[in-house]
Each structure stands twice: as C-alpha cells, then as structure tokens.
N, C-alpha and C. Protein backbone atom coordinates (compact mmCIF):
# COMPACT_ATOMS: atom_id res chain seq x y z
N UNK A 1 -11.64 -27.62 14.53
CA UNK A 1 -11.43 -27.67 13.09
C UNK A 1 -10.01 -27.20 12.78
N UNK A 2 -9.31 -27.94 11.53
CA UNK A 2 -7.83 -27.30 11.94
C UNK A 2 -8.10 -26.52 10.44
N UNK A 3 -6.99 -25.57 10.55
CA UNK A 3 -6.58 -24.51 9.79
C UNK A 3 -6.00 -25.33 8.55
N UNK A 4 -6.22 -24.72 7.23
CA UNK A 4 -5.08 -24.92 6.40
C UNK A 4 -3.62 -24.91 6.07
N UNK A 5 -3.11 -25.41 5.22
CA UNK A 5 -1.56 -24.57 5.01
C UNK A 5 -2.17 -23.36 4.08
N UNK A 6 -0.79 -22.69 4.12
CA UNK A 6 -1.18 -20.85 3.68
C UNK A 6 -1.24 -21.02 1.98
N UNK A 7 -2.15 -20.05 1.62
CA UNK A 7 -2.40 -20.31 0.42
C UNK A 7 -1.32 -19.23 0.02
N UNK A 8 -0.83 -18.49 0.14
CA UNK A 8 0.46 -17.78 -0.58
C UNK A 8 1.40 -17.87 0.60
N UNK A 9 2.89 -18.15 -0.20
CA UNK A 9 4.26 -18.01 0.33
C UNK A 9 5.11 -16.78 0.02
N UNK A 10 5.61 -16.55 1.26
CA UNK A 10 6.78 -15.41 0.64
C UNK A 10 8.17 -15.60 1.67
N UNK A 11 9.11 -15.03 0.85
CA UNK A 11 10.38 -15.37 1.78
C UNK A 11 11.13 -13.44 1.75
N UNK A 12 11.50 -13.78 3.07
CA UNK A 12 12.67 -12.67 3.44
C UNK A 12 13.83 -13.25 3.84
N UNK A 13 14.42 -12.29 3.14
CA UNK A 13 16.12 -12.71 2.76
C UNK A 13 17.02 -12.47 4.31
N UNK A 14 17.73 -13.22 4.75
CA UNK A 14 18.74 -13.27 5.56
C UNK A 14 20.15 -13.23 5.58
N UNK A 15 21.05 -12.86 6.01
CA UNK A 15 22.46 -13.34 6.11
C UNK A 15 23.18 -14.63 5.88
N UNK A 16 23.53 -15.09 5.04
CA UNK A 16 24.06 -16.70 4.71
C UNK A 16 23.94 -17.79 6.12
N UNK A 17 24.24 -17.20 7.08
CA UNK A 17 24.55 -18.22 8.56
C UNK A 17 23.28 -17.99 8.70
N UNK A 18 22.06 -17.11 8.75
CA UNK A 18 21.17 -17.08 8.99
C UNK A 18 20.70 -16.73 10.28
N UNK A 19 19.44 -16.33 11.20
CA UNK A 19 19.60 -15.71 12.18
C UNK A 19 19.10 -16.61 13.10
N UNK A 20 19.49 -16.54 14.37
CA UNK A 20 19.92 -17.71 15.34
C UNK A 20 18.66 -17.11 16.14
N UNK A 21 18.29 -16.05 16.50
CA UNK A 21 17.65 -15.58 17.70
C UNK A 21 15.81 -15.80 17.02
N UNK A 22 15.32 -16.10 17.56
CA UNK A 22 13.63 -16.07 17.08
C UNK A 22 13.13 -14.62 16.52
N UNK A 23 12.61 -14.47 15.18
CA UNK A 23 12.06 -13.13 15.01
C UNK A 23 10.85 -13.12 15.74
N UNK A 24 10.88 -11.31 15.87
CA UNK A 24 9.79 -10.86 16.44
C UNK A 24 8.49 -11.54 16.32
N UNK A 25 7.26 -11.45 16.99
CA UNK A 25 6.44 -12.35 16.57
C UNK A 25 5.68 -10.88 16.02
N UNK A 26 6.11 -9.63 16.45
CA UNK A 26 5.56 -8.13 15.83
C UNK A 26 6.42 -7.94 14.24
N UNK A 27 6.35 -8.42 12.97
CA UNK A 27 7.26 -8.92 12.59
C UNK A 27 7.44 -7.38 10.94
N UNK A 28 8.53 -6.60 10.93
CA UNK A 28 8.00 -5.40 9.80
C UNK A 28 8.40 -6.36 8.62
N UNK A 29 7.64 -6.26 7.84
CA UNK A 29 7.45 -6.54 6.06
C UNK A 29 8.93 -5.43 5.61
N UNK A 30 9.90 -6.33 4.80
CA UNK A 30 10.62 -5.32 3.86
C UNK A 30 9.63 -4.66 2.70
N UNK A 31 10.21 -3.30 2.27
CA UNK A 31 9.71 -3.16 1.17
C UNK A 31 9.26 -3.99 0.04
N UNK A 32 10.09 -4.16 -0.55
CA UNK A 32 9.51 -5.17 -1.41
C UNK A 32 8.19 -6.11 -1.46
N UNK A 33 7.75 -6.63 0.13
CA UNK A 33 7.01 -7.19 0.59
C UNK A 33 5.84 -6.36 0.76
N UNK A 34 5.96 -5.40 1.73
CA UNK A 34 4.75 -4.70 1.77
C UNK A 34 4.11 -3.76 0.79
N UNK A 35 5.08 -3.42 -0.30
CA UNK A 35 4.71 -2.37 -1.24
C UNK A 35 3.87 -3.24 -2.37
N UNK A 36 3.53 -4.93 -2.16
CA UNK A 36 3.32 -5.48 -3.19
C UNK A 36 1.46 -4.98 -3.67
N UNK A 37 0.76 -5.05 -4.75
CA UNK A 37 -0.47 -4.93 -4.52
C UNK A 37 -1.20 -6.05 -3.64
N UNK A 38 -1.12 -7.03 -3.06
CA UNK A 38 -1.61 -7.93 -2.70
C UNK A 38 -0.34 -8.78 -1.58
N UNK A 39 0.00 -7.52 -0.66
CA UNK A 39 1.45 -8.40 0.47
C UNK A 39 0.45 -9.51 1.75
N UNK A 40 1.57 -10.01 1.80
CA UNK A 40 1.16 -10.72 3.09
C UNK A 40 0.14 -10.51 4.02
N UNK A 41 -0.34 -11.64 3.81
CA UNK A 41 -1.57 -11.03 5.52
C UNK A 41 -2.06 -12.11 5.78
N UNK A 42 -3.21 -12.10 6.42
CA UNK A 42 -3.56 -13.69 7.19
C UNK A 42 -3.43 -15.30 6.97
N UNK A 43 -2.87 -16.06 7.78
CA UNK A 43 -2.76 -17.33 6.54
C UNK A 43 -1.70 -17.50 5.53
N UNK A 44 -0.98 -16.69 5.25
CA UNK A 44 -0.51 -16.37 4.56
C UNK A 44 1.07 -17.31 5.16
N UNK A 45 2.13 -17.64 4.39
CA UNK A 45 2.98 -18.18 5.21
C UNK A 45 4.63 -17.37 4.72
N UNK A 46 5.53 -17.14 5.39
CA UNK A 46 6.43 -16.55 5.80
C UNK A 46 7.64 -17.63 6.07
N UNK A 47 9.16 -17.50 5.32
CA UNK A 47 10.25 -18.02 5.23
C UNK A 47 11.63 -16.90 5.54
N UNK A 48 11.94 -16.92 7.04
CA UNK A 48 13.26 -16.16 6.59
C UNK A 48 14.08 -17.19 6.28
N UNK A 49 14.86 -17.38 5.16
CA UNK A 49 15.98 -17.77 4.37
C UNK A 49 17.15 -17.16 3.60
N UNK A 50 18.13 -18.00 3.34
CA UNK A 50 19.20 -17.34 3.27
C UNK A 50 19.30 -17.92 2.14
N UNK A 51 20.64 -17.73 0.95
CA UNK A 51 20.41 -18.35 -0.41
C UNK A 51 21.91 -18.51 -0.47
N UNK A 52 22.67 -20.00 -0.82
CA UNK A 52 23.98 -19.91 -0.81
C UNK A 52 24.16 -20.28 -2.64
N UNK A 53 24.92 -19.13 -2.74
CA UNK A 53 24.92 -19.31 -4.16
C UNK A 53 25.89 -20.35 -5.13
N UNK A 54 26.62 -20.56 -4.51
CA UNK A 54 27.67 -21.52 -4.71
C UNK A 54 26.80 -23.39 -4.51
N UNK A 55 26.25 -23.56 -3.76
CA UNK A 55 25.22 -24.94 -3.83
C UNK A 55 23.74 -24.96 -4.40
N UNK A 56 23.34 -23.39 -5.01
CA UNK A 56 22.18 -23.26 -5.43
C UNK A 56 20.74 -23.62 -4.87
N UNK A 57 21.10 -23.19 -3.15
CA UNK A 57 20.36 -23.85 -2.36
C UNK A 57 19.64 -22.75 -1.44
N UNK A 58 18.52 -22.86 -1.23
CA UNK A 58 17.85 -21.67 -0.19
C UNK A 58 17.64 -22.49 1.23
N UNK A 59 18.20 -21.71 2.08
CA UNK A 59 18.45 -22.42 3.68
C UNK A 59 17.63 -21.52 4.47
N UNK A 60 16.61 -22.18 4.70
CA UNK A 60 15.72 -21.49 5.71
C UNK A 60 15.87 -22.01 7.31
N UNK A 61 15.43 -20.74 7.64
CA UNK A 61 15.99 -20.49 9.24
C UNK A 61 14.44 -20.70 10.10
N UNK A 62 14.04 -20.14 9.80
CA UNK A 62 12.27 -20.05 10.47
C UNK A 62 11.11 -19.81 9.51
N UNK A 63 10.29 -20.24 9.45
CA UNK A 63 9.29 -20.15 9.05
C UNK A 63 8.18 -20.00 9.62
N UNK A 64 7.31 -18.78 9.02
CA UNK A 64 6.02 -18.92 9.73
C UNK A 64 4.83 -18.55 9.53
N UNK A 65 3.40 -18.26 9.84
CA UNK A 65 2.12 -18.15 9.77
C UNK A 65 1.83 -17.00 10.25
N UNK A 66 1.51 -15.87 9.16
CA UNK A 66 0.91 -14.76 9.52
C UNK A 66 -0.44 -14.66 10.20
N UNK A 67 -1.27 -13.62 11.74
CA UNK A 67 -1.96 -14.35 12.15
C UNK A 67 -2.45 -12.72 12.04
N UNK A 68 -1.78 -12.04 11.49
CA UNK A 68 -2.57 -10.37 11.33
C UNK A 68 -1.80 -9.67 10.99
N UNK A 69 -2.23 -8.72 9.97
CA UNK A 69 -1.29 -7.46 9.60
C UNK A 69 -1.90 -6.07 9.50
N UNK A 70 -1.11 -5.05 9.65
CA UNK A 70 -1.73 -3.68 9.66
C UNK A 70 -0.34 -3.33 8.54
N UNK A 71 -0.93 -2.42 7.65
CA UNK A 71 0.29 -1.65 7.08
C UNK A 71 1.39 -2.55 6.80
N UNK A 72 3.02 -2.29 6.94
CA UNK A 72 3.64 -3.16 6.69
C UNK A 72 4.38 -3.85 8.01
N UNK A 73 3.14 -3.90 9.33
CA UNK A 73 3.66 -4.88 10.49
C UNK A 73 3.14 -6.24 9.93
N UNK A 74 3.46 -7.46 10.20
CA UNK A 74 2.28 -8.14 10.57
C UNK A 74 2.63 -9.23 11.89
N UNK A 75 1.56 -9.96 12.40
CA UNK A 75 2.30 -10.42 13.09
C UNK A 75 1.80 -12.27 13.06
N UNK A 76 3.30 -12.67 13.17
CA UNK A 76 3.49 -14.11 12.86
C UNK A 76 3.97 -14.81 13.94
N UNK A 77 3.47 -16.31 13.56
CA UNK A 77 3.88 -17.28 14.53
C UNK A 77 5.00 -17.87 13.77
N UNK A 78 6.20 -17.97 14.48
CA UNK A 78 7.34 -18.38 13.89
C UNK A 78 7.63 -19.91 14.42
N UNK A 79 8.57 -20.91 13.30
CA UNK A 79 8.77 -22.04 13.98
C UNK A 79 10.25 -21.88 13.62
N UNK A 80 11.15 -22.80 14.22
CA UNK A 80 12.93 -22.99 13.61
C UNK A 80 12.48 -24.12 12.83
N UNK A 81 13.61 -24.00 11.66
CA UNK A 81 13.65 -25.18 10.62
C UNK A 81 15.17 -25.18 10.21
N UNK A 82 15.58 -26.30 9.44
CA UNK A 82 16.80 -26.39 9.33
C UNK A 82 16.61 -27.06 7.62
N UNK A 83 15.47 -26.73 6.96
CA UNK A 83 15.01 -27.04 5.57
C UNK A 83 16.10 -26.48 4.34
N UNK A 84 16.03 -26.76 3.43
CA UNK A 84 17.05 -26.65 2.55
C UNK A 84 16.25 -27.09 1.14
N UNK A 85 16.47 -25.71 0.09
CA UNK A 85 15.44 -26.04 -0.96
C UNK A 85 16.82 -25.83 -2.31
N UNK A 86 16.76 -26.55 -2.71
CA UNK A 86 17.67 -26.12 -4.01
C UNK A 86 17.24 -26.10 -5.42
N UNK A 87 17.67 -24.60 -5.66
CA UNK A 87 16.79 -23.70 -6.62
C UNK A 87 17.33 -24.19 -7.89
N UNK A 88 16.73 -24.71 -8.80
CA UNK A 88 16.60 -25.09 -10.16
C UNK A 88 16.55 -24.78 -11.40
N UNK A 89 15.78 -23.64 -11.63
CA UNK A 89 16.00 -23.01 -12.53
C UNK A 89 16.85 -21.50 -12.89
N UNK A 90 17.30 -21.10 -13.57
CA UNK A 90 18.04 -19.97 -13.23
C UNK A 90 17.26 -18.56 -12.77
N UNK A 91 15.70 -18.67 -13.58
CA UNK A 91 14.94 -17.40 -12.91
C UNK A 91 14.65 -17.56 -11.33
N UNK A 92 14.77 -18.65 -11.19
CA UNK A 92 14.68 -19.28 -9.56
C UNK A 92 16.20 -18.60 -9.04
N UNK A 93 16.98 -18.65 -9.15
CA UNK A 93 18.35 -18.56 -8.46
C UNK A 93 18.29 -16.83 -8.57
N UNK A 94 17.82 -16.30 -9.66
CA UNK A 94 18.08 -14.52 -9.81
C UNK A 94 16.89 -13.84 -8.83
N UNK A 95 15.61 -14.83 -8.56
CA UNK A 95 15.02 -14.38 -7.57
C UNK A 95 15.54 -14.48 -5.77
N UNK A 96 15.89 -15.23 -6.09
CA UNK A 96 16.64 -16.07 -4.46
C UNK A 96 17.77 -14.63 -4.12
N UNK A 97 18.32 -14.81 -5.47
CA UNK A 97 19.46 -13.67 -5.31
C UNK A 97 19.55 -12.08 -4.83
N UNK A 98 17.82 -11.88 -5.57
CA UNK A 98 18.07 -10.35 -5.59
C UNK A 98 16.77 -9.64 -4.46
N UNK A 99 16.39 -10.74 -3.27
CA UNK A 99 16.26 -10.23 -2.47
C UNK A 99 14.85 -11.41 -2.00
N UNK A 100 13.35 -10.52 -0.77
CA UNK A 100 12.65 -10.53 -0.96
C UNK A 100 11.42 -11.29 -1.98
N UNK A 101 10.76 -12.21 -1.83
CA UNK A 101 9.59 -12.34 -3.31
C UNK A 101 8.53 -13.72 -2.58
N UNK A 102 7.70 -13.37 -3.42
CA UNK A 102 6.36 -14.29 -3.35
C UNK A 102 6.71 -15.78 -4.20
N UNK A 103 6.72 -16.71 -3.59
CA UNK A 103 6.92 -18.01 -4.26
C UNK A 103 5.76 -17.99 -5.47
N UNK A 104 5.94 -18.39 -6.73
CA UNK A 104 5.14 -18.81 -7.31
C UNK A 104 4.21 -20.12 -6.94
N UNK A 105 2.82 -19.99 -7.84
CA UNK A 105 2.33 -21.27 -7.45
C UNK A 105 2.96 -22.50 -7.40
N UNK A 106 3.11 -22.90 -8.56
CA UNK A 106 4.08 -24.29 -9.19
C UNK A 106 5.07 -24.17 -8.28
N UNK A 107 6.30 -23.52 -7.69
CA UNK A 107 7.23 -23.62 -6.84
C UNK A 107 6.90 -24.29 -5.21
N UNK A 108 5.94 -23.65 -5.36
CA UNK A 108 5.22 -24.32 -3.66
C UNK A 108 4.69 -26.03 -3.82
N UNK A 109 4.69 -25.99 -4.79
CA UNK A 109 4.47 -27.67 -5.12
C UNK A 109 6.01 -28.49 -5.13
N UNK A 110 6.70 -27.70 -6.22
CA UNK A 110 7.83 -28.47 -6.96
C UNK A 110 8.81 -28.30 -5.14
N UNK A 111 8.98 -27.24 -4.75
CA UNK A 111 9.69 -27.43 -3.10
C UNK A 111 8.55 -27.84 -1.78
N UNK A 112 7.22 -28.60 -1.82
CA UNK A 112 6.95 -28.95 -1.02
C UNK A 112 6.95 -28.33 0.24
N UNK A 113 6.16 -26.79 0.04
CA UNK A 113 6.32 -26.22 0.67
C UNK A 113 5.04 -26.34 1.78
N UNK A 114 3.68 -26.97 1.32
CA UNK A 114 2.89 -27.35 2.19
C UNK A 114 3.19 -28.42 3.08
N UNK A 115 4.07 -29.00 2.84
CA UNK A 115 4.00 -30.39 3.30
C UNK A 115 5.74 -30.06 4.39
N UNK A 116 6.03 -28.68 4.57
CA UNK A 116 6.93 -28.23 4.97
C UNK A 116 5.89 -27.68 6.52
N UNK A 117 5.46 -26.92 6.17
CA UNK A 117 4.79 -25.95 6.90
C UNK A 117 3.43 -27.11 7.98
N UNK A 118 2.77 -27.78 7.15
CA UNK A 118 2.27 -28.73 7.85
C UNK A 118 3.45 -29.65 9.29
N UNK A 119 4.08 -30.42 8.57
CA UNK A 119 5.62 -30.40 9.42
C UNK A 119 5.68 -30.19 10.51
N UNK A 120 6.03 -28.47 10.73
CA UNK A 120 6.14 -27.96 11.72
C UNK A 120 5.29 -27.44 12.48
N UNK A 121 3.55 -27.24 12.26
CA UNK A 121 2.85 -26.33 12.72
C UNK A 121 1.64 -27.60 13.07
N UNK A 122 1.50 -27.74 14.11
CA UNK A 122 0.13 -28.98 14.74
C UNK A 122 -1.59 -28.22 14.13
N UNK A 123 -1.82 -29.03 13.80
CA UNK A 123 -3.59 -28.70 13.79
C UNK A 123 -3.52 -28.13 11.92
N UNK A 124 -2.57 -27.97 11.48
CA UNK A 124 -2.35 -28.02 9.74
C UNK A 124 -2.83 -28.71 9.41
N UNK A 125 -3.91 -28.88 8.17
CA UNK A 125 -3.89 -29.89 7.13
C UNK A 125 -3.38 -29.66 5.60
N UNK A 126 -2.99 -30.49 5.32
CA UNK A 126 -2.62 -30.19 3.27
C UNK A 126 -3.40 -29.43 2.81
N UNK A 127 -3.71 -28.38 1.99
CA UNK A 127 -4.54 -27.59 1.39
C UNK A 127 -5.04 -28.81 0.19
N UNK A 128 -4.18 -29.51 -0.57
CA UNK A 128 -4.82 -30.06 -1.44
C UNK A 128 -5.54 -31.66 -0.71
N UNK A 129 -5.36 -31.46 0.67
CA UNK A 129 -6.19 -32.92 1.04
C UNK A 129 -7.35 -32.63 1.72
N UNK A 130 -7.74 -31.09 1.71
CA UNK A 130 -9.10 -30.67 2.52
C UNK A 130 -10.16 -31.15 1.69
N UNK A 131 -11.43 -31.46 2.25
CA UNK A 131 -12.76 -31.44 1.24
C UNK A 131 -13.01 -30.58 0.75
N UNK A 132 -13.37 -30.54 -0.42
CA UNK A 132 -13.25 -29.53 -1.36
C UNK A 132 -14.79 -28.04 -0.74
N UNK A 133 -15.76 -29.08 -0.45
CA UNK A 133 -16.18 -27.58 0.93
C UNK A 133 -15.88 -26.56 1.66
N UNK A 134 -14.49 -26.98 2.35
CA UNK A 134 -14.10 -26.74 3.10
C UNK A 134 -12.37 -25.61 2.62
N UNK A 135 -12.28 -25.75 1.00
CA UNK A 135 -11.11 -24.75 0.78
C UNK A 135 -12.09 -23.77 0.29
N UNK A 136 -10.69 -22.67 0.66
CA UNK A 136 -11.60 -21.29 0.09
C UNK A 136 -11.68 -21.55 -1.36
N UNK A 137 -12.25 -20.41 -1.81
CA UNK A 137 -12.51 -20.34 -3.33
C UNK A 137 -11.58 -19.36 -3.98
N UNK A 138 -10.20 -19.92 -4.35
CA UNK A 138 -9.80 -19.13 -5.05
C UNK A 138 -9.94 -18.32 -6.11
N UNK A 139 -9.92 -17.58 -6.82
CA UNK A 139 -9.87 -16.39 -7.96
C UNK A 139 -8.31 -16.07 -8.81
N UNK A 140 -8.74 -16.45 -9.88
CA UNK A 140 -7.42 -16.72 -10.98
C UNK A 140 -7.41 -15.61 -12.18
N UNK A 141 -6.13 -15.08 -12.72
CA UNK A 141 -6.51 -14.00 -13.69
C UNK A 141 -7.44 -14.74 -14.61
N UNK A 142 -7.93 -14.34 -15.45
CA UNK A 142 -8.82 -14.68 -16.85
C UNK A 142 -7.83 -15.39 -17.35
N UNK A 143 -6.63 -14.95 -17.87
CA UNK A 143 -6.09 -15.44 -18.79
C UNK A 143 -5.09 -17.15 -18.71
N UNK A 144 -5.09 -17.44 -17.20
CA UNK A 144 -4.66 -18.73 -16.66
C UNK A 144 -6.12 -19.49 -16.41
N UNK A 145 -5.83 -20.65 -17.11
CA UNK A 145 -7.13 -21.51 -16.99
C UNK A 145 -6.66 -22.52 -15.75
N UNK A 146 -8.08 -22.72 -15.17
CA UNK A 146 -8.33 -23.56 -13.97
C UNK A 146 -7.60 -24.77 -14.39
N UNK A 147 -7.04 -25.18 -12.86
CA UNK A 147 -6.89 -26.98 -12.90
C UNK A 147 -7.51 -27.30 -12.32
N UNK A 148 -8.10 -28.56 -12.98
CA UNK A 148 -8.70 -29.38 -11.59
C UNK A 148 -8.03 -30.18 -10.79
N UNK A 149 -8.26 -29.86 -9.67
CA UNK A 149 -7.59 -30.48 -8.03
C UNK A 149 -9.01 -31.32 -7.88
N UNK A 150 -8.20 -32.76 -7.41
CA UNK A 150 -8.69 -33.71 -6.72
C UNK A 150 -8.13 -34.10 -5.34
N UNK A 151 -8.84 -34.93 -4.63
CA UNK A 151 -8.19 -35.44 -3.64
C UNK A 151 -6.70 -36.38 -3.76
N UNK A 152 -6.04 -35.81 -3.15
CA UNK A 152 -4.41 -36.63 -3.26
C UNK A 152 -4.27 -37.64 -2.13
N UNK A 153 -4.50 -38.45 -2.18
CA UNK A 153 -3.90 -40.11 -1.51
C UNK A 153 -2.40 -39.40 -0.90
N UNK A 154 -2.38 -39.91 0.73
CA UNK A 154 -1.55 -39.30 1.23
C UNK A 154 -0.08 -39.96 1.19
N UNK A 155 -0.44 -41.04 0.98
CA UNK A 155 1.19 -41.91 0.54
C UNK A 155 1.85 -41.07 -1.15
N UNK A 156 1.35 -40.34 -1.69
CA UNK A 156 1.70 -39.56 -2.48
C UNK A 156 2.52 -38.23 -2.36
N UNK A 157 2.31 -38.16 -0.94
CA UNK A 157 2.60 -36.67 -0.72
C UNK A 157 3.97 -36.78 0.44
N UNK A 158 4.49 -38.09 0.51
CA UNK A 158 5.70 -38.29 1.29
C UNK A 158 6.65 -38.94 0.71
N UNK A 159 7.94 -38.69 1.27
CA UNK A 159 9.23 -39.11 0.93
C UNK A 159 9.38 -40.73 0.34
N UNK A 160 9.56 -41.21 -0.69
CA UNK A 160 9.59 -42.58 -0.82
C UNK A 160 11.20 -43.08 -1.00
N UNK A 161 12.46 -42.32 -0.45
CA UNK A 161 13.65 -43.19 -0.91
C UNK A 161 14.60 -41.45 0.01
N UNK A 162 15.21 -42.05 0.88
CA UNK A 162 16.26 -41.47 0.94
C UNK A 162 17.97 -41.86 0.67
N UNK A 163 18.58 -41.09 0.08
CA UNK A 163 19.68 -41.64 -0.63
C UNK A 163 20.73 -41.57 0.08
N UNK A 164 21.61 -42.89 0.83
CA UNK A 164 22.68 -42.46 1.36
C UNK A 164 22.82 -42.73 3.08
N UNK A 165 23.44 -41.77 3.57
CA UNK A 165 23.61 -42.10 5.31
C UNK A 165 23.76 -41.03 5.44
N UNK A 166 22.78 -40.08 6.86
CA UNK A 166 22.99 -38.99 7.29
C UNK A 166 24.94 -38.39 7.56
N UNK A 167 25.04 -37.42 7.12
CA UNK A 167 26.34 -36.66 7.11
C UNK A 167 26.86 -35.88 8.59
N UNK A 168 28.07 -35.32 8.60
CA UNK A 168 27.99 -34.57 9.42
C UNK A 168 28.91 -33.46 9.21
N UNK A 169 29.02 -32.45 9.98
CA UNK A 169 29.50 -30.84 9.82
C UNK A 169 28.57 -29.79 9.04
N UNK A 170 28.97 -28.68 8.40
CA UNK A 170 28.35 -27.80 8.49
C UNK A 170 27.33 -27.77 7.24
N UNK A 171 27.16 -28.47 6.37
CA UNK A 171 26.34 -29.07 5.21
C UNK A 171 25.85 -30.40 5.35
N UNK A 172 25.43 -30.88 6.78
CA UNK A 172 25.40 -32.41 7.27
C UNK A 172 23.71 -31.98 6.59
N UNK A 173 23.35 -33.33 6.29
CA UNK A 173 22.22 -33.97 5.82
C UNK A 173 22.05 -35.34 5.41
N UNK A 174 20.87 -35.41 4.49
CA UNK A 174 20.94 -36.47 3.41
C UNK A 174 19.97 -35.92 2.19
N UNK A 175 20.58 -36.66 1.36
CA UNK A 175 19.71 -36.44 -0.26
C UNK A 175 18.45 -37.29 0.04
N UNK A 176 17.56 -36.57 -0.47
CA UNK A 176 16.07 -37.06 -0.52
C UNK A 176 15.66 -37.54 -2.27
N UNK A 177 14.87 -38.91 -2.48
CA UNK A 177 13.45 -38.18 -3.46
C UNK A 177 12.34 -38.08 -2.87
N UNK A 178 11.57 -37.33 -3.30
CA UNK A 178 10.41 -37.22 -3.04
C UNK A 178 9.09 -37.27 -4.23
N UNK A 179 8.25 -38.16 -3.74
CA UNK A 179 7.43 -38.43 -5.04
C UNK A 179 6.08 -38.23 -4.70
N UNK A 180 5.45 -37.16 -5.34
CA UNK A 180 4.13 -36.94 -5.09
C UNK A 180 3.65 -36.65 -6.19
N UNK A 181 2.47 -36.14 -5.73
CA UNK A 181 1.18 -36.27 -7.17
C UNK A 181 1.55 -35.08 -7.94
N UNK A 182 2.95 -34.37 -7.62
CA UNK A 182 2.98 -33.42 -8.69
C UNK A 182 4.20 -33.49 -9.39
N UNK A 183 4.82 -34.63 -8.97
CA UNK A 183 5.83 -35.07 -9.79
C UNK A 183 7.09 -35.41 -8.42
N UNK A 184 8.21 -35.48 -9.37
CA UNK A 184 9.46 -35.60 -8.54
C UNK A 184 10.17 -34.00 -8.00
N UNK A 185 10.80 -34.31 -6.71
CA UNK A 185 11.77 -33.52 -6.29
C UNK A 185 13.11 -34.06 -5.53
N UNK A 186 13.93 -33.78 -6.01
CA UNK A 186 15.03 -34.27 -5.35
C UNK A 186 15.57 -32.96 -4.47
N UNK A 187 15.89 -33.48 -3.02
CA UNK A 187 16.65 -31.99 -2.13
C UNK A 187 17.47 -32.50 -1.35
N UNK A 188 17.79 -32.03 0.00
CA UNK A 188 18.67 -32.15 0.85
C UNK A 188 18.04 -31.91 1.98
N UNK A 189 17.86 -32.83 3.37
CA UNK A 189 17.92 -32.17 4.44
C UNK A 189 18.56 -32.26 5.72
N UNK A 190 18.41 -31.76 6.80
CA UNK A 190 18.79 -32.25 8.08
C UNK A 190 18.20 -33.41 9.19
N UNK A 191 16.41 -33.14 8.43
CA UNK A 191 16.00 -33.46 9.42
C UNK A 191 14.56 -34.81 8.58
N UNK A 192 15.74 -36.09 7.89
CA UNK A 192 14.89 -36.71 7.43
C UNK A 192 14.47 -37.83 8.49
N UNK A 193 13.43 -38.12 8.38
CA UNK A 193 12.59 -39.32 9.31
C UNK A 193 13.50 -40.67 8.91
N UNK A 194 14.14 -41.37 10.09
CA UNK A 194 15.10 -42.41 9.95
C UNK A 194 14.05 -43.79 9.31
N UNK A 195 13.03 -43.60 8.83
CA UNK A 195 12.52 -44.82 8.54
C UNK A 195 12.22 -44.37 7.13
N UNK A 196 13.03 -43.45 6.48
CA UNK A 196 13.03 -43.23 5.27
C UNK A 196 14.07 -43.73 5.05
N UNK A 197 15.32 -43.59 5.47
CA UNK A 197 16.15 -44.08 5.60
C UNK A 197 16.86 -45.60 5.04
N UNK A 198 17.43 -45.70 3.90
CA UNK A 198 17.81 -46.98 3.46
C UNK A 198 19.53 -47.00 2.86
C-alpha cells in the first residue's frame, strides 16, 4: 500500500547557494520549528530552501519525509531537488524572509507542493487522488468551513505548456504553466520533462 504525500509542509531556511552535502537523516528542528504547538512529526514533509530576494524565488535544495520525531530531533528521509518556487504575495516573501515556517494550506496547492514531493519519493500517491477511505480524517478550527474535495482527474494535476527552451548557467531553467484543478501557476525550473517542452 503506498503512503501519502505529507499532510503539513514546513521549510528551513538555508544559505542562498544552499547546502551541497546531504542533511543528516538524524535531522534537529530550528526553534521556530520545534517550539511550534503542533511541529513536525510523522508524514509530515520538510524543505531546506534558500530564498533569493532579488527574483522573489524560494530555491530548494532537499526535501524530505519525516519518518519520526522525539523532542526537537526528528528523523527524515531526504531527497536533492533543484525546484524553484516564486513567492507571490508580499506576506509570502516576509515569511520566506524572516526565517523558518509552516506552509499554509492554499500555498501547498498554489506551489504544487504534492505533486513535488510525489516527484521525488516512489510509492507516493497525491493526497487529493487517494479514495476518500483511505485519507485520514482531518480536523479544522470551527471557524474555517469545510471544502469539499473530490477526486481530481490526473491530467489536471500536470504541466500543460512549457514556455521557451531550456537555459543555461547559474539561473538555467525554463518557465512553466501549470494547470490544475486549483487553478494556474506559473514557475521556473531545472528539471522540466522534455515532452512538455514546446
């Protein structure tokens, strides 16, 4: 039976170049992280990234799947990525900025962050393409009312137009859209599938 993608995201902040060597898989939570009422722990998914403020872009280095935590260790399975999310709104850019933080819900949609993490990690499925049996049962404050989630048609949930011809040097990529059932995103990456490609 395969695992889900993680139902909460969080990112730790890195050095602009970002870090080259694999983190620990024994991995310590910054403050910020572990002091939260509700930090990281199983399932849970993990971004070290870096934030260049000048392209308004968050450049993640590794990403990964928390598989246990005690206190503020936990320990994760890390993958390398060369992903690139560019932050949109300005409360988006002052979070990127000022350290540490838990992606909001809506953000994990609008940056495609399941469909990131699936990607890189075998035996993943979409959280929003599981049978609905089969997801946990989330719990929402009172005061945010439920959506209803349906099943998403998977040609919805992939790249339909890449813009341009892969680049090269130290900002090499290509511009993406991406069109899924939760709307549009336009980004940048390194590592688009050449049969997106037009």
């Amino acid at each position: 039976m395969s695992t889900l993608t993680p139902a909460k995201y969080w990112r730790v902040p890195c050095a602009l170049q970002g870090p080259t060597a694999e983190p620990s898989s024994e991995f310590t939570l910054p403050p910020e992280l572990a002091n939260q009422t509700a930090p990281p722990s199983r399932g849970h998914g993990i971004a070290i990234a870096s934030y260049d403020e000048g392209r308004q872009t968050g450049i993640l280095s590794w990403i990964g799947i928390v598989s246990g935590r005690v206190g503020a260790m936990v320990t994760v399975d890390w993958k390398p990525t060369a992903a690139q999310i560019w932050v949109d709104t300005g409360f988006g850019r002052s979070r990127w900025k000022a350290g540490a933080f838990g992606f909001a819900a809506a953000k994990v949609a609008d940056y495609g962050l399941h469909e990131l993490w699936r990607e890189h990690f075998d035996g993943v499925t979409l959280r929003d393409q599981a049978p609905m049996a089969t997801r946990p049962r989330v719990t929402r404050p009172k005061q945010v009312r439920a959506t209803k989630v349906g099943r998403i048609a998977a040609e919805r949930l992939h790249p339909v137009e890449v813009i341009g011809e892969p680049t090269s040097g130290p900002h090499a990529g290509v511009v993406y859209v991406l069109k899924s059932a939760y709307g549009y995103k336009v980004g940048r990456t390194k590592r688009a599938r050449q049969d997106f490609c037009v």
